[in-house]
PDB file of N, CA and C in Angstrom:
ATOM      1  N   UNK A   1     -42.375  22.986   2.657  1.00  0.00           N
ATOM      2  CA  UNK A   1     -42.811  23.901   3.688  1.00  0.00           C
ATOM      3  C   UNK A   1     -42.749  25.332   3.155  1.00  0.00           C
ATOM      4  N   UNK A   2     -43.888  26.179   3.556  1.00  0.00           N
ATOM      5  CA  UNK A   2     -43.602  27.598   3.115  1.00  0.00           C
ATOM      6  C   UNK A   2     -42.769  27.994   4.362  1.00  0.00           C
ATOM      7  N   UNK A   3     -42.068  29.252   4.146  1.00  0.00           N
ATOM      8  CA  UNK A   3     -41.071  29.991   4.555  1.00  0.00           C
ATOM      9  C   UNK A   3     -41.667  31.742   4.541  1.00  0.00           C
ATOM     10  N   UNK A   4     -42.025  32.023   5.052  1.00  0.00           N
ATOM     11  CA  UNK A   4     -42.749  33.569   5.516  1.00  0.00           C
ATOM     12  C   UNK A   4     -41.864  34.039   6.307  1.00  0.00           C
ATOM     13  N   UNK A   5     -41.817  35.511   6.149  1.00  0.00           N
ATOM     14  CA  UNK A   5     -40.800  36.358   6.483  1.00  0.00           C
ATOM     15  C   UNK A   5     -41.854  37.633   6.676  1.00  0.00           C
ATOM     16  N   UNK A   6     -41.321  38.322   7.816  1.00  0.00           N
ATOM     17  CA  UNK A   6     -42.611  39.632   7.997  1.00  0.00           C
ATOM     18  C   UNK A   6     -40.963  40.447   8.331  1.00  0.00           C
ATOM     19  N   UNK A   7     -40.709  41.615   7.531  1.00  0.00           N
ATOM     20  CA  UNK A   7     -39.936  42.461   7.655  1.00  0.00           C
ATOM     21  C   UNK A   7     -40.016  44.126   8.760  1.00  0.00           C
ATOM     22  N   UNK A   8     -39.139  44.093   9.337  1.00  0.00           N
ATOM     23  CA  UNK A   8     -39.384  45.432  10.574  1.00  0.00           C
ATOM     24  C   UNK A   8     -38.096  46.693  10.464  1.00  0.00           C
ATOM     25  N   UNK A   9     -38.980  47.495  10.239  1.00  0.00           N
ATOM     26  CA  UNK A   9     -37.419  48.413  10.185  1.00  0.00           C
ATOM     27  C   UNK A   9     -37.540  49.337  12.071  1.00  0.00           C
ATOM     28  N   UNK A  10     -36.340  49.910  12.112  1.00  0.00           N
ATOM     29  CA  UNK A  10     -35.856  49.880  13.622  1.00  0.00           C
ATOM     30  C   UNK A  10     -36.941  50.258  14.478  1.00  0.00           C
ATOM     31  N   UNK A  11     -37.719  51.166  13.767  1.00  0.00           N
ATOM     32  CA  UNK A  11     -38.935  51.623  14.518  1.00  0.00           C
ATOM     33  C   UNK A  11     -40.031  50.710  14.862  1.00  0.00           C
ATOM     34  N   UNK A  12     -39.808  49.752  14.311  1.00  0.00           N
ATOM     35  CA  UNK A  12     -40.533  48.340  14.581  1.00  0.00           C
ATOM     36  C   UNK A  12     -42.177  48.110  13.336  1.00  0.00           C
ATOM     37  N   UNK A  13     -41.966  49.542  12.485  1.00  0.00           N
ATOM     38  CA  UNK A  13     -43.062  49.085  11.480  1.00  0.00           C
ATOM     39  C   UNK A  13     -43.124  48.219  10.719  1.00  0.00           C
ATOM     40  N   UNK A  14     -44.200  47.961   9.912  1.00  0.00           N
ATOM     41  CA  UNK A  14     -44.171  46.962   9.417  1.00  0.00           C
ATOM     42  C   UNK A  14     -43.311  47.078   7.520  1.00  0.00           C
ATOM     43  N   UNK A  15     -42.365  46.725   7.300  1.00  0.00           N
ATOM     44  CA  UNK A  15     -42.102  47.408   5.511  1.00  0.00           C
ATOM     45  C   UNK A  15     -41.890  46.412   4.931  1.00  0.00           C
ATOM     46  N   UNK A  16     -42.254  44.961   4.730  1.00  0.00           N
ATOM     47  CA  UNK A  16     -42.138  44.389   3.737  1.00  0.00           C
ATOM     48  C   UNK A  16     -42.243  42.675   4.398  1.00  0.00           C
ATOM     49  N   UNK A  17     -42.299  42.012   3.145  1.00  0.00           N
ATOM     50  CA  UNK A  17     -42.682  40.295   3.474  1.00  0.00           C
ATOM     51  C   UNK A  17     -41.671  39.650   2.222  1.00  0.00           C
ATOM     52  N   UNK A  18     -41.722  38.450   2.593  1.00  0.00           N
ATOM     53  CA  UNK A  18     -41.014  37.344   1.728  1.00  0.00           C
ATOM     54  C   UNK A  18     -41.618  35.669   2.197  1.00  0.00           C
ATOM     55  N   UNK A  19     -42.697  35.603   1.013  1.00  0.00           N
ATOM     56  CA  UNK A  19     -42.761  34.364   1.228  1.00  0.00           C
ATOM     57  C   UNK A  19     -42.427  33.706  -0.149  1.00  0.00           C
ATOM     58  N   UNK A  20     -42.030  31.846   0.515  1.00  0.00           N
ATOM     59  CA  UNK A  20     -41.191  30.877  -0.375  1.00  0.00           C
ATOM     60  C   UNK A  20     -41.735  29.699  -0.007  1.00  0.00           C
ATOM     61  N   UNK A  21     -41.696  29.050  -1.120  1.00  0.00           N
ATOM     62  CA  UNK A  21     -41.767  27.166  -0.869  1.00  0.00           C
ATOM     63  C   UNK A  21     -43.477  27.027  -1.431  1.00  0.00           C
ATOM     64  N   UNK A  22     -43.150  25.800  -1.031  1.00  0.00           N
ATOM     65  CA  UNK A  22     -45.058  25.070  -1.088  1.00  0.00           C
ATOM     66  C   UNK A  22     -45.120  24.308   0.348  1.00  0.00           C
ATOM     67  N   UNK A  23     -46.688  24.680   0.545  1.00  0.00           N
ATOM     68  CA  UNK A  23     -46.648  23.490   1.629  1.00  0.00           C
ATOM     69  C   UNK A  23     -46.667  21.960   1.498  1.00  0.00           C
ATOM     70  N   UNK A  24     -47.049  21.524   0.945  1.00  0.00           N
ATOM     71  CA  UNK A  24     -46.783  20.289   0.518  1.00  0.00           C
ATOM     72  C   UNK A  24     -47.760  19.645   1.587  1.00  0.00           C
ATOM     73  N   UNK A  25     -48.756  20.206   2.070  1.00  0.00           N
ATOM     74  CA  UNK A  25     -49.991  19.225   2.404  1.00  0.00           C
ATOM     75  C   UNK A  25     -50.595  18.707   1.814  1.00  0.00           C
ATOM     76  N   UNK A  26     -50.995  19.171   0.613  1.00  0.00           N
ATOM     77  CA  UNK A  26     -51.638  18.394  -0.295  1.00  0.00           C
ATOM     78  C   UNK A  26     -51.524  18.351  -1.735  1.00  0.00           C
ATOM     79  N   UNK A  27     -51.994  17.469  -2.764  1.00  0.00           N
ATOM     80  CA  UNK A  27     -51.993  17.905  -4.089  1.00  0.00           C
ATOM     81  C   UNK A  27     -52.130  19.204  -4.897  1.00  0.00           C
ATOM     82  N   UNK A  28     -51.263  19.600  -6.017  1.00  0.00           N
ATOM     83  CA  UNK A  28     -51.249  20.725  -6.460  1.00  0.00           C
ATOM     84  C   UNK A  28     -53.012  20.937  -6.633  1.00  0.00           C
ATOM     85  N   UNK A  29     -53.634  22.070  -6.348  1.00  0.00           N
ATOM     86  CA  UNK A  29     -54.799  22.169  -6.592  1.00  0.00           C
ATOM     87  C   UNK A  29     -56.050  21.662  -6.019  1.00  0.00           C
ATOM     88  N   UNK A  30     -54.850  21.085  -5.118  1.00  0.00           N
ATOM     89  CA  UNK A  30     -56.151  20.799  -3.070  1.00  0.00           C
ATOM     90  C   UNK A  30     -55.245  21.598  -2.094  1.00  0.00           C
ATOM     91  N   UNK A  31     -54.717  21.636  -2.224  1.00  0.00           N
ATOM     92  CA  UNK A  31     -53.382  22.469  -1.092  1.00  0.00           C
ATOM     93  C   UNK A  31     -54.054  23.606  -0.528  1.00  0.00           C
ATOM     94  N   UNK A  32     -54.939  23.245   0.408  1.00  0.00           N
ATOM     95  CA  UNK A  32     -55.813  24.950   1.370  1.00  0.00           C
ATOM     96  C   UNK A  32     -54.446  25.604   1.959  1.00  0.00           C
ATOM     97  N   UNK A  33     -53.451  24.621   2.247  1.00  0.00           N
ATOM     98  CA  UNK A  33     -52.435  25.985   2.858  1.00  0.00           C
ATOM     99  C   UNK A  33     -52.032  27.150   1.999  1.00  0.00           C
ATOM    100  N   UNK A  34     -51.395  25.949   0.897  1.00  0.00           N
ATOM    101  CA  UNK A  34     -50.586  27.265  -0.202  1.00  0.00           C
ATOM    102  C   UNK A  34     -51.976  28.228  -0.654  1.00  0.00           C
ATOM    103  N   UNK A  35     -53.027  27.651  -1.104  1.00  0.00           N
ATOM    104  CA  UNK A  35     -54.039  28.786  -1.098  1.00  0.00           C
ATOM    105  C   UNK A  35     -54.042  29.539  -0.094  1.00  0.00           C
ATOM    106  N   UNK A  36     -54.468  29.624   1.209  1.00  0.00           N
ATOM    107  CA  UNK A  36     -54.804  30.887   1.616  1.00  0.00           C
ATOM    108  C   UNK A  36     -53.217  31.290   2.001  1.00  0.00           C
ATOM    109  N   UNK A  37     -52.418  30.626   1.888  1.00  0.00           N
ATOM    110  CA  UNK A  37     -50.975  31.650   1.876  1.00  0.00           C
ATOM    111  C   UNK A  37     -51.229  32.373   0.740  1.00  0.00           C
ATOM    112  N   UNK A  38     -50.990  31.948  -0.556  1.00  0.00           N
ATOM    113  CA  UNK A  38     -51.536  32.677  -1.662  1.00  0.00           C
ATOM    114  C   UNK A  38     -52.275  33.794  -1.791  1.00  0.00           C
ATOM    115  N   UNK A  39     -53.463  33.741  -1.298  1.00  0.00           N
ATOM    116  CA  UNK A  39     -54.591  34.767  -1.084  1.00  0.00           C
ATOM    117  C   UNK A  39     -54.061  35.378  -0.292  1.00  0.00           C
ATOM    118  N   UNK A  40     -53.901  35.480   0.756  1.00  0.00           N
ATOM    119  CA  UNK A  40     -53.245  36.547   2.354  1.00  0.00           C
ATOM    120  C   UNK A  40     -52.449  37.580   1.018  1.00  0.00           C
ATOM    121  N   UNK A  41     -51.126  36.520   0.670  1.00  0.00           N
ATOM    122  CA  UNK A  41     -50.135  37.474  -0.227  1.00  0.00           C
ATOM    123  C   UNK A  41     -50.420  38.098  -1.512  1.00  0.00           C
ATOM    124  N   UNK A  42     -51.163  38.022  -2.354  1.00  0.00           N
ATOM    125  CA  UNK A  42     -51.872  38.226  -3.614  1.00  0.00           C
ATOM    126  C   UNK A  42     -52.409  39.421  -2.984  1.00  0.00           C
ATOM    127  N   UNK A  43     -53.641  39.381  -2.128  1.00  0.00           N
ATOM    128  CA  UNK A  43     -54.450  40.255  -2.029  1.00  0.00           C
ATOM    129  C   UNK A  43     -53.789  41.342  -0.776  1.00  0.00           C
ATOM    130  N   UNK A  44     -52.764  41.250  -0.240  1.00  0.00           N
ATOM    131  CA  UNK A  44     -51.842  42.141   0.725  1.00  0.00           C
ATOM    132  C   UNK A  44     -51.563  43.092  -0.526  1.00  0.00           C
ATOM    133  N   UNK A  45     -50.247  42.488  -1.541  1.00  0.00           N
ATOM    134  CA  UNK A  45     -49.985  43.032  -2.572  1.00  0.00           C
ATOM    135  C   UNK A  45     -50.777  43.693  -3.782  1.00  0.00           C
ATOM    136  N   UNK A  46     -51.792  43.739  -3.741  1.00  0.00           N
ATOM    137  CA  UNK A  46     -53.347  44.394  -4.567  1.00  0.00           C
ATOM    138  C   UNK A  46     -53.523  45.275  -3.683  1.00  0.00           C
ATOM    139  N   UNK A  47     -53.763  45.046  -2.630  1.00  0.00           N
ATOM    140  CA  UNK A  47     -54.466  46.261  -1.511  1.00  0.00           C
ATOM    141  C   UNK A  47     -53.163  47.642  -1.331  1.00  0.00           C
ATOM    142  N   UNK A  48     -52.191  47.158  -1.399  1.00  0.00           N
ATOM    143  CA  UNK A  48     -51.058  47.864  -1.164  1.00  0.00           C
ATOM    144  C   UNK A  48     -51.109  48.972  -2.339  1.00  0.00           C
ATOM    145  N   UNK A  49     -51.040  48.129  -3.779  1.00  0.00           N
ATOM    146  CA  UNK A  49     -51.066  49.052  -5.263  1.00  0.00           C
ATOM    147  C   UNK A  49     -52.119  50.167  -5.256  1.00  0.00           C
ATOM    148  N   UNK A  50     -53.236  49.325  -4.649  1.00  0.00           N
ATOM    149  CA  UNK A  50     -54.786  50.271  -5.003  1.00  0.00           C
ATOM    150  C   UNK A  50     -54.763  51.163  -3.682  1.00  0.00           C
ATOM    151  N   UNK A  51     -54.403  50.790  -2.533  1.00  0.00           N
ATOM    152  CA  UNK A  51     -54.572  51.723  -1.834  1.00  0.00           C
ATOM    153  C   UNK A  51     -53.693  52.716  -1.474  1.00  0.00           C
ATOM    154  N   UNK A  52     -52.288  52.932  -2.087  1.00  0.00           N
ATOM    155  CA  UNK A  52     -51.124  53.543  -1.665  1.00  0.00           C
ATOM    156  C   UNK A  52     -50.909  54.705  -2.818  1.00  0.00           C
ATOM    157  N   UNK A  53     -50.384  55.790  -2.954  1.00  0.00           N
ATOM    158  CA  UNK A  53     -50.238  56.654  -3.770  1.00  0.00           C
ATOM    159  C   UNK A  53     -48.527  56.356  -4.407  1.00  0.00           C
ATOM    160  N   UNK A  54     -47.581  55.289  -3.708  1.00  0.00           N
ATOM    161  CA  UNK A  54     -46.335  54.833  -4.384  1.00  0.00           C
ATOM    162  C   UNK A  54     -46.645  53.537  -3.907  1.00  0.00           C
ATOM    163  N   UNK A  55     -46.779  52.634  -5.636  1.00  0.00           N
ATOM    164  CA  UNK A  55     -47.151  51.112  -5.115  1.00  0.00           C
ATOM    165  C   UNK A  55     -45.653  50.666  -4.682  1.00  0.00           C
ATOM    166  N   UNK A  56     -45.887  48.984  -3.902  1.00  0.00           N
ATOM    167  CA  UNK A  56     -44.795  48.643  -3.475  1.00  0.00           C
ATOM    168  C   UNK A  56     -43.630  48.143  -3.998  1.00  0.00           C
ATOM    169  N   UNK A  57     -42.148  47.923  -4.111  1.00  0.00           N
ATOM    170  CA  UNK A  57     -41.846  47.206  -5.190  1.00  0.00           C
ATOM    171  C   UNK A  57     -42.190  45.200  -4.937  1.00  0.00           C
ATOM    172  N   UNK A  58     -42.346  44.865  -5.969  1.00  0.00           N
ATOM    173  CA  UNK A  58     -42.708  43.256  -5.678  1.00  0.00           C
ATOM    174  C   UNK A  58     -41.681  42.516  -6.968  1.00  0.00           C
ATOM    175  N   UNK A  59     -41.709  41.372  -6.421  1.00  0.00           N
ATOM    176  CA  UNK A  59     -41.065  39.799  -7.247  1.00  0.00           C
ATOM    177  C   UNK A  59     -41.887  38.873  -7.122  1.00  0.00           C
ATOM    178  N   UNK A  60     -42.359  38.352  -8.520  1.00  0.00           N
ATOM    179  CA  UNK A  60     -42.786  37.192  -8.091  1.00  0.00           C
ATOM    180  C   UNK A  60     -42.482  35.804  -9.129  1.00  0.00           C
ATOM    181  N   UNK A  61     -41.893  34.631  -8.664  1.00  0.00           N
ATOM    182  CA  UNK A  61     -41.623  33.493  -8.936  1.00  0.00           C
ATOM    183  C   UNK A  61     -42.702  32.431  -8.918  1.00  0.00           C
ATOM    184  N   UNK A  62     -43.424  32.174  -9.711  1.00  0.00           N
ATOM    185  CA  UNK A  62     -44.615  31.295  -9.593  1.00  0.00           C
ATOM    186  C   UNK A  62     -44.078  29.532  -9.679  1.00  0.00           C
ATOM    187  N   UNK A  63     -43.301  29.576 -10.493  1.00  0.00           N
ATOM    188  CA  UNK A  63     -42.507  27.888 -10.561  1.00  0.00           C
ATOM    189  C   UNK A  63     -41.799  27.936  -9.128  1.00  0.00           C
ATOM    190  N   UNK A  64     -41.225  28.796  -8.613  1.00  0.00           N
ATOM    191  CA  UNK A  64     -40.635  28.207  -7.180  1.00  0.00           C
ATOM    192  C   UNK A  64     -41.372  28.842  -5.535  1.00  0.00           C
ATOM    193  N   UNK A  65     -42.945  29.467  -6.218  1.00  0.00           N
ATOM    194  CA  UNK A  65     -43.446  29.256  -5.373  1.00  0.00           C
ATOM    195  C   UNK A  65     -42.780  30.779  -4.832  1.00  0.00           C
ATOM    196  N   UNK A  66     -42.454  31.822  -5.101  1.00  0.00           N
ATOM    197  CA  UNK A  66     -41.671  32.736  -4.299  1.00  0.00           C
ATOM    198  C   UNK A  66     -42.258  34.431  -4.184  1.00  0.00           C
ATOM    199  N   UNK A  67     -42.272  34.918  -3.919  1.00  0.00           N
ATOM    200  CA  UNK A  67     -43.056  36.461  -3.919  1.00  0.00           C
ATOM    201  C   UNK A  67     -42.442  36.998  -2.853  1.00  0.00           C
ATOM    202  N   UNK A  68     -41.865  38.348  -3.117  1.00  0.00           N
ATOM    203  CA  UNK A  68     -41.031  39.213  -2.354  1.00  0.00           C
ATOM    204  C   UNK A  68     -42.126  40.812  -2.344  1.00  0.00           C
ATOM    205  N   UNK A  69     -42.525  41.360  -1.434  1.00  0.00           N
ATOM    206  CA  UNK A  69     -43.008  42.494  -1.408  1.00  0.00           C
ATOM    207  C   UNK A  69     -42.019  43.428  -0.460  1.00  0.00           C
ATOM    208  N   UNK A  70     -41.768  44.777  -0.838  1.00  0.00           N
ATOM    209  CA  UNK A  70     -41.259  45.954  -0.062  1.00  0.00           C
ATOM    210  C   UNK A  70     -41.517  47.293  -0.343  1.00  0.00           C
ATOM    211  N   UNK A  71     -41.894  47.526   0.961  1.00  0.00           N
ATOM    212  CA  UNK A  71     -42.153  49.337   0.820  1.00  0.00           C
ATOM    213  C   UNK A  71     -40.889  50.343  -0.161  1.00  0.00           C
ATOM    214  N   UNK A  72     -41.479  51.244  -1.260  1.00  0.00           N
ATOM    215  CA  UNK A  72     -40.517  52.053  -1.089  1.00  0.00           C
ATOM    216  C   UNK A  72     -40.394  53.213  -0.214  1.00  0.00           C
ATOM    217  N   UNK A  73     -39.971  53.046   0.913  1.00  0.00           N
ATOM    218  CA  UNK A  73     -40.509  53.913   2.044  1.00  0.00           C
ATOM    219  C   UNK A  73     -39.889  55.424   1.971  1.00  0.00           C
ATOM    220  N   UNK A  74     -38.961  55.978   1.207  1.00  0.00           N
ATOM    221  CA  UNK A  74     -38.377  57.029   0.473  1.00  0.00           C
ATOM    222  C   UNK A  74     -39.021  58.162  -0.010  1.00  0.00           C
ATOM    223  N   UNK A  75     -40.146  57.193  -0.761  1.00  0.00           N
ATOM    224  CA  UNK A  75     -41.063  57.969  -1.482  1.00  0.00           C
ATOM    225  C   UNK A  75     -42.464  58.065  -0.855  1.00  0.00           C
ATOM    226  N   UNK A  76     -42.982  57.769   0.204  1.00  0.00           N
ATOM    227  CA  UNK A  76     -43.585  57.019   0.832  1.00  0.00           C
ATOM    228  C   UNK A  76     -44.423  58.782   1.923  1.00  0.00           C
ATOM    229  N   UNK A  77     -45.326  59.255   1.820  1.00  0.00           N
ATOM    230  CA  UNK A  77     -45.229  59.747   3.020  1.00  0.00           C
ATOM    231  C   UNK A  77     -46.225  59.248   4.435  1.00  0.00           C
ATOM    232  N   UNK A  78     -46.459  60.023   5.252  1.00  0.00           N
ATOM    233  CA  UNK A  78     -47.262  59.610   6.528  1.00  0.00           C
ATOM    234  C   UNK A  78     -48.528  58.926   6.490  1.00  0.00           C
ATOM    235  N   UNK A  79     -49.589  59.220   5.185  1.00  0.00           N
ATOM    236  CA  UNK A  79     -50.438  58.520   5.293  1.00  0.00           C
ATOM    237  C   UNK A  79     -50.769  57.555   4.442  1.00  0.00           C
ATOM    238  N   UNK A  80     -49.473  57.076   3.322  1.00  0.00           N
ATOM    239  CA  UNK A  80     -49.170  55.898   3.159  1.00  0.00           C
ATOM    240  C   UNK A  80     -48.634  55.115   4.293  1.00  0.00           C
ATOM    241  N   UNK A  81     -47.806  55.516   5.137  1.00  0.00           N
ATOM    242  CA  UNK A  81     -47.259  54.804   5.367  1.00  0.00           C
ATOM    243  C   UNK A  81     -48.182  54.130   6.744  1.00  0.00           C
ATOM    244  N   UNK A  82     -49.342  54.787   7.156  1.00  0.00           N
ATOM    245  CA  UNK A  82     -49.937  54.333   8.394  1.00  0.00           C
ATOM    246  C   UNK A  82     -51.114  53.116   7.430  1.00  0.00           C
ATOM    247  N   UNK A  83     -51.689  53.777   6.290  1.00  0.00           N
ATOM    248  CA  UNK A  83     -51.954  52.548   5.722  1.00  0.00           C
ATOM    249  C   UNK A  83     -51.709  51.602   5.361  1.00  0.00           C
ATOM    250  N   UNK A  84     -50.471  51.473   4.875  1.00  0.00           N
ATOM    251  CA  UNK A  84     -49.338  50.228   4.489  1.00  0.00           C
ATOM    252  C   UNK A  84     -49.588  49.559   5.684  1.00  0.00           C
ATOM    253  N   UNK A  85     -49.286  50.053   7.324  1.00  0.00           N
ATOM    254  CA  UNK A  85     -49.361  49.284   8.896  1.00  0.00           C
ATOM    255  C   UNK A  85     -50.469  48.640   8.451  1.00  0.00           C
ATOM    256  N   UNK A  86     -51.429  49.040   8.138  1.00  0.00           N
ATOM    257  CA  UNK A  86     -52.860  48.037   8.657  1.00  0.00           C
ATOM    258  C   UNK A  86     -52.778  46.569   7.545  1.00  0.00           C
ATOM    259  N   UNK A  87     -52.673  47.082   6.349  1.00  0.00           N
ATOM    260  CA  UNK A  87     -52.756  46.402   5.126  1.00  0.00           C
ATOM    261  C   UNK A  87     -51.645  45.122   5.441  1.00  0.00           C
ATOM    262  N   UNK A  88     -50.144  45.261   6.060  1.00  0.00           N
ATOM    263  CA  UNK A  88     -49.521  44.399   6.231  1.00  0.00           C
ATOM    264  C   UNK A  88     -49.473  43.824   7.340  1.00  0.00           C
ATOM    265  N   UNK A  89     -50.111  44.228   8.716  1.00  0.00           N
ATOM    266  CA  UNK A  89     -50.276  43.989  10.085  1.00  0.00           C
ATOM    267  C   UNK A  89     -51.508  42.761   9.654  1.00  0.00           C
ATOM    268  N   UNK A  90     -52.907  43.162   8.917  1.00  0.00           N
ATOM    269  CA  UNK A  90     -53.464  41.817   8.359  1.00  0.00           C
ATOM    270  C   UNK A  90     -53.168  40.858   7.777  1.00  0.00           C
ATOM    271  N   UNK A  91     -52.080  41.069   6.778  1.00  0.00           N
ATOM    272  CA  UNK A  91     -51.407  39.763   6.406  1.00  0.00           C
ATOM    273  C   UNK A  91     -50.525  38.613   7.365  1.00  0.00           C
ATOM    274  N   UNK A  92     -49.908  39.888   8.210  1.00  0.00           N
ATOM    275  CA  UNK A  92     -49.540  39.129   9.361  1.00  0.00           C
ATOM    276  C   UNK A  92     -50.549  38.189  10.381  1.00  0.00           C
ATOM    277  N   UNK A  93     -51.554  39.259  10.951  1.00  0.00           N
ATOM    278  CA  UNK A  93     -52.509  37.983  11.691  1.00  0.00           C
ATOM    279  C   UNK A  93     -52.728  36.755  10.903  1.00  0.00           C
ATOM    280  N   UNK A  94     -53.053  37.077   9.449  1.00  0.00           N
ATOM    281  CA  UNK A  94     -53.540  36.370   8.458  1.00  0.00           C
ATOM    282  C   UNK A  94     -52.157  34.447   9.004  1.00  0.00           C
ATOM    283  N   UNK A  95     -50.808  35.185   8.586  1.00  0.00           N
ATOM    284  CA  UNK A  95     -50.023  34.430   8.595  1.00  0.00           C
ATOM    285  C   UNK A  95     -49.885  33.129   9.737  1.00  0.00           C
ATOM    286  N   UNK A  96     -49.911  34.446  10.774  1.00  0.00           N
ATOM    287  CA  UNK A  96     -49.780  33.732  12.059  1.00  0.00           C
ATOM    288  C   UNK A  96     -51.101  32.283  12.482  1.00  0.00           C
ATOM    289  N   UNK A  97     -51.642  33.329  12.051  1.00  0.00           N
ATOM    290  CA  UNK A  97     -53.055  32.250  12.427  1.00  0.00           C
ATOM    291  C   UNK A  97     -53.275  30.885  11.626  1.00  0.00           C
ATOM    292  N   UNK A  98     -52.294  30.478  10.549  1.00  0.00           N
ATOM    293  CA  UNK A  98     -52.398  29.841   9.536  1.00  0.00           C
ATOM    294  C   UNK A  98     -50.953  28.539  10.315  1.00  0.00           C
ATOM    295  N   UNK A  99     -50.312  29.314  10.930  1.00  0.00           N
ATOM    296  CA  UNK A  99     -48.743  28.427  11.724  1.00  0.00           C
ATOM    297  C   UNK A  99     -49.421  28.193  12.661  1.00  0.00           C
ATOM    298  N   UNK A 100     -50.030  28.906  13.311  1.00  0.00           N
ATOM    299  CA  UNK A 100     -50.877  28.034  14.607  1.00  0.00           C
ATOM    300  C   UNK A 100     -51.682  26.805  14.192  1.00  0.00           C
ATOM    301  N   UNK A 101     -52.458  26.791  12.882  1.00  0.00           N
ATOM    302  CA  UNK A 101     -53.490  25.535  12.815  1.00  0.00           C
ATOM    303  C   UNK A 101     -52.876  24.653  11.948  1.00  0.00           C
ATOM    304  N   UNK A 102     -51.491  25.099  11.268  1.00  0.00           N
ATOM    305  CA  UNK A 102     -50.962  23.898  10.258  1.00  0.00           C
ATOM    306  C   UNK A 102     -49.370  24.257   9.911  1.00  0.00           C
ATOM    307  N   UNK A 103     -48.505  24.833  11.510  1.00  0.00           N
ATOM    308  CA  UNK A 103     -47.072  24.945  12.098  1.00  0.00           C
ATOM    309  C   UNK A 103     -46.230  23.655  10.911  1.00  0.00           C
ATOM    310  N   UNK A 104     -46.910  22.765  10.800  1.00  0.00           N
ATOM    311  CA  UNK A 104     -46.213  21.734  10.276  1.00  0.00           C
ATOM    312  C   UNK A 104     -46.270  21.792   8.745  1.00  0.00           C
ATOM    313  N   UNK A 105     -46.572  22.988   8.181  1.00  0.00           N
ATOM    314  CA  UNK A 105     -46.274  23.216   6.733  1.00  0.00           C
ATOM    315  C   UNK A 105     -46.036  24.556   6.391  1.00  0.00           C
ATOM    316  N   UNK A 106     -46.155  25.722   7.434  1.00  0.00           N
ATOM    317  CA  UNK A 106     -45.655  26.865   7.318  1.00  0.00           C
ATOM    318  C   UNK A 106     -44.868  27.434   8.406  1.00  0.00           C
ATOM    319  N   UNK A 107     -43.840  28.300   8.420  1.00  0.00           N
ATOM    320  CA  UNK A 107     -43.003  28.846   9.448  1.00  0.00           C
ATOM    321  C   UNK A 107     -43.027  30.603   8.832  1.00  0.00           C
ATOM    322  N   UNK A 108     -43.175  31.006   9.477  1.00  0.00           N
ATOM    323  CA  UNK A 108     -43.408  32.790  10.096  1.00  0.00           C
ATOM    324  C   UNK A 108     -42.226  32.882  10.772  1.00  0.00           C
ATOM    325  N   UNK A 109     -41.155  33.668  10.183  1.00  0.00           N
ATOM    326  CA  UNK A 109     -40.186  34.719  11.461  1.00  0.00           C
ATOM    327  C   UNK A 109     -40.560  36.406  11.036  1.00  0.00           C
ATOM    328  N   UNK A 110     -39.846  37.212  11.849  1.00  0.00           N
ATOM    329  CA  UNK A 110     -39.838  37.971  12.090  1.00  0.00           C
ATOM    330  C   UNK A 110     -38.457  38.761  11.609  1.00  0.00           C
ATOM    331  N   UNK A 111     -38.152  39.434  11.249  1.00  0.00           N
ATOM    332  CA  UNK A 111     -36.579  39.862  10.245  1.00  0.00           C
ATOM    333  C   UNK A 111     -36.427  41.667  10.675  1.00  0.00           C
ATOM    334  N   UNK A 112     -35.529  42.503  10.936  1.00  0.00           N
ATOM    335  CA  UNK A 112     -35.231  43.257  10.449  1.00  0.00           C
ATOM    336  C   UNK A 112     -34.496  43.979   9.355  1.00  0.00           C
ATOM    337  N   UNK A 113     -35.243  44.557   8.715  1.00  0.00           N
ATOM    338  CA  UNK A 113     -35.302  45.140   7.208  1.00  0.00           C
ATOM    339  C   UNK A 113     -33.921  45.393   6.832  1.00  0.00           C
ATOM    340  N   UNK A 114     -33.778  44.949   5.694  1.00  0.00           N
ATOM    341  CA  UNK A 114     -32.919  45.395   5.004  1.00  0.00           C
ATOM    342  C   UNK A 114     -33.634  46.159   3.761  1.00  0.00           C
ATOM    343  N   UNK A 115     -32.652  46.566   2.970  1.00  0.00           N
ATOM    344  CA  UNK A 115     -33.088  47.444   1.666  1.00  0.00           C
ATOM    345  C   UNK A 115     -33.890  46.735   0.450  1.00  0.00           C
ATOM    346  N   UNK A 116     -34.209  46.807  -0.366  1.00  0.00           N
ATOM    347  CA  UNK A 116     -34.721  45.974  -1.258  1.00  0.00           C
ATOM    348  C   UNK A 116     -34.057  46.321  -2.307  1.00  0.00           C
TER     349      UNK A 116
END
């Protein structure tokens, strides 16, 4: 099962994700879940680099399936940071909409932020 994490700091924005696992619907290399989980997160984390003036910091684990993204929100000012909202608010619909049609191989919570 993947394991998605959408991170909130107190103000309730959006600053960071953590997704983990495989879905295990299908064979390595038929698996539409882990793909468009994949894609959502790949291309969140691209859009973030190219469109932000301080890219985000990221991890990524390809053998266990793992990728950590977080704002450095420090360095970060106002109109990064309203772009970062949209860029990760889509990954989110992205997410959600993916637990609604296949709940039984991905889980989405909701977390408040810690530091990275």
């Amino acid at each position: 099962m993947i394991k998605a994490v959408i991170f909130r700091d107190a103000q309730e924005s959006l600053v960071g994700f953590d997704i983990s696992g495989h879905a295990g619907y299908a064979e390595r290399g038929q698996d539409i879940v882990c793909a468009a989980v994949s894609f959502l997160a790949t291309t969140t984390v691209n859009s973030l680099n190219e469109q932000l003036k301080v890219s985000p910091h990221y991890e990524v684990d390809e053998a266990v399936g793992h990728l950590h993204c977080c704002l450095v929100l420090e360095k970060m000012d106002r109109g990064d940071l309203e772009k970062a909202q949209v860029i990760l608010k889509t990954l989110e619909i992205g997410l959600k909409s993916l637990e609604q049609d296949y709940g039984k191989y991905i889980k989405l919570q909701q977390r408040r932020w810690t530091k990275c």
